[in-house]
Protein backbone atom coordinates (compact mmCIF):
# COMPACT_ATOMS: atom_id res chain seq x y z
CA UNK A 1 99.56 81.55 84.57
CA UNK A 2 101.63 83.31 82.22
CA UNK A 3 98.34 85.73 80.73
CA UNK A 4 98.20 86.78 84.80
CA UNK A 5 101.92 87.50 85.65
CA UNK A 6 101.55 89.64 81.72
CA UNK A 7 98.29 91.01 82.95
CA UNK A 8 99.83 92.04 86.50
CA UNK A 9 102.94 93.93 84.55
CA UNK A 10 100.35 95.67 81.73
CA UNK A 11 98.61 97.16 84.94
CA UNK A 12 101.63 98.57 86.28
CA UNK A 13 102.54 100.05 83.18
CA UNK A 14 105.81 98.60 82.69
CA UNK A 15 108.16 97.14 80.51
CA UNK A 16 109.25 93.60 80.66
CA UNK A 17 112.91 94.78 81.13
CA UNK A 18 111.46 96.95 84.25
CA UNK A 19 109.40 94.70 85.60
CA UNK A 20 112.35 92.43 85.53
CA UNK A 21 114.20 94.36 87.39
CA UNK A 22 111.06 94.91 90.17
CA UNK A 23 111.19 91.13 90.52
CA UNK A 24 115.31 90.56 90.26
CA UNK A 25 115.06 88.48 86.42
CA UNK A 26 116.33 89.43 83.51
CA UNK A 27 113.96 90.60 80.80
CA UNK A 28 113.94 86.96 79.11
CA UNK A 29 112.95 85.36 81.99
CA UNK A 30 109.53 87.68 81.75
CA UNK A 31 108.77 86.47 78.71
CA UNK A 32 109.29 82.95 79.30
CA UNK A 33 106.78 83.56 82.20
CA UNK A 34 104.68 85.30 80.37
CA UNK A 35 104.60 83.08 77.41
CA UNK A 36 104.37 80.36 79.75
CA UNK A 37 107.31 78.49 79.01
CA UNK A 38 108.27 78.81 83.00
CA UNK A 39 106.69 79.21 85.82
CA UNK A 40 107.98 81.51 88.81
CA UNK A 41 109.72 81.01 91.59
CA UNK A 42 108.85 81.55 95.30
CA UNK A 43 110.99 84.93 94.97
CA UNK A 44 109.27 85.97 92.03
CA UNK A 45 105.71 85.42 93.78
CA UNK A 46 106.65 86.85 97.13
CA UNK A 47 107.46 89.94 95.24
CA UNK A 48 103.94 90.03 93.49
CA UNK A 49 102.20 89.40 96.79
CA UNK A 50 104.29 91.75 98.84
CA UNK A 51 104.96 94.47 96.29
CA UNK A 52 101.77 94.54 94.37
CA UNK A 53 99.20 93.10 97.08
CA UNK A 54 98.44 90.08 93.90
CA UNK A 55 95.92 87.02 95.25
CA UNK A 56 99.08 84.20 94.61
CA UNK A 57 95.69 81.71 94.14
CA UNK A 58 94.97 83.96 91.57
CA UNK A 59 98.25 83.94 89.92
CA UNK A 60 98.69 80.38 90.26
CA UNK A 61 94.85 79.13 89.00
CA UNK A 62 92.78 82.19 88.68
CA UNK A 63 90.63 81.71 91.40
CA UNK A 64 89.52 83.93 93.54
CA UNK A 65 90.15 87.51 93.53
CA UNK A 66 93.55 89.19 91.44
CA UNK A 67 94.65 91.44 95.14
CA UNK A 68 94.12 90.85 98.36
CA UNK A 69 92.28 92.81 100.04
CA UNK A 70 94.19 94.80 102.55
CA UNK A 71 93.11 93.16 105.78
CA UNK A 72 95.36 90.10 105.49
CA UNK A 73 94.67 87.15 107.89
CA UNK A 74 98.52 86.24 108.77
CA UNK A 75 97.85 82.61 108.86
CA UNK A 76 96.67 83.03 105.00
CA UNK A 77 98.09 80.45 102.76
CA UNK A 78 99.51 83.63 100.46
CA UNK A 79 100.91 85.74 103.64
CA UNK A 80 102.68 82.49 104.86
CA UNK A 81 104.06 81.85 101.62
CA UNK A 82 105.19 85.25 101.04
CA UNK A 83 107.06 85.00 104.69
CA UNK A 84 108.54 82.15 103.90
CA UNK A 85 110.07 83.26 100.55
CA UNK A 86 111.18 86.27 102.09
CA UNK A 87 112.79 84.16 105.07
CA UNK A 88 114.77 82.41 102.22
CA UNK A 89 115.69 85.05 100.60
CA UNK A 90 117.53 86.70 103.85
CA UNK A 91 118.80 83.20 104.55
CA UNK A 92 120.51 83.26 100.61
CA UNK A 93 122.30 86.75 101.96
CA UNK A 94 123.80 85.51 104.99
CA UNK A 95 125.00 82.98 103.58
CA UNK A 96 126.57 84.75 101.10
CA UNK A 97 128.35 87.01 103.61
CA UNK A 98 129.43 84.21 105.29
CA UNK A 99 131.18 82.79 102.46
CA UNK A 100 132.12 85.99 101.77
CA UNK A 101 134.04 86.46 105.02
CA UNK A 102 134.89 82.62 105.36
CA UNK A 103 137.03 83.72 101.88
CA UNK A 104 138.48 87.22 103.74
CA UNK A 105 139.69 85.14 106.83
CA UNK A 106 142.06 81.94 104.23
């Protein structure tokens, strides 16, 4: 998995310390990815499958094409996953601001 998230970054011509900051890690955290000493999270593959159209059954096991092609079924396993982690992320922000103003109101 690790060879495909480096593979996926080396096409995009970027650093790890840039495409860190595409995918909100730190530069270490790419190369523990890409060394395979982690795997990523659901944020890191909604990213790839949102941002860079990547097949996530490709990232995950190789299978299968590296993009999608761009008709996308919506009940896909990948587009469902990706909605999902996005739904997560926005539910991380609101909570957030309601702690936020939960700590402006005592």
């Amino acid at each position: 998995m690790g060879a495909r998230v480096r593979t996926i970054r080396e096409n995009q011509e970027l650093s790890q310390e840039e495409f860190g900051e595409v995918l909100n890690v730190n530069k270490k955290t790419i190369s523990l990815l890409e060394n395979g000493h982690r795997k990523p999270g659901q944020n890191v593959l909604s990213i790839l499958s949102n941002k860079y159209q990547v097949n996530l059954d490709w990232v995950n096991s190789g299978a299968g094409d590296k993009y999608r092609t761009k008709e996308v079924n919506p009940k896909t396993v990948d587009n469902l996953y990706a909605k999902i982690s996005l739904m997560e992320m926005e539910l991380a922000e609101i909570r957030e601001k309601m702690k936020q103003i939960i700590d402006q109101v005592k």
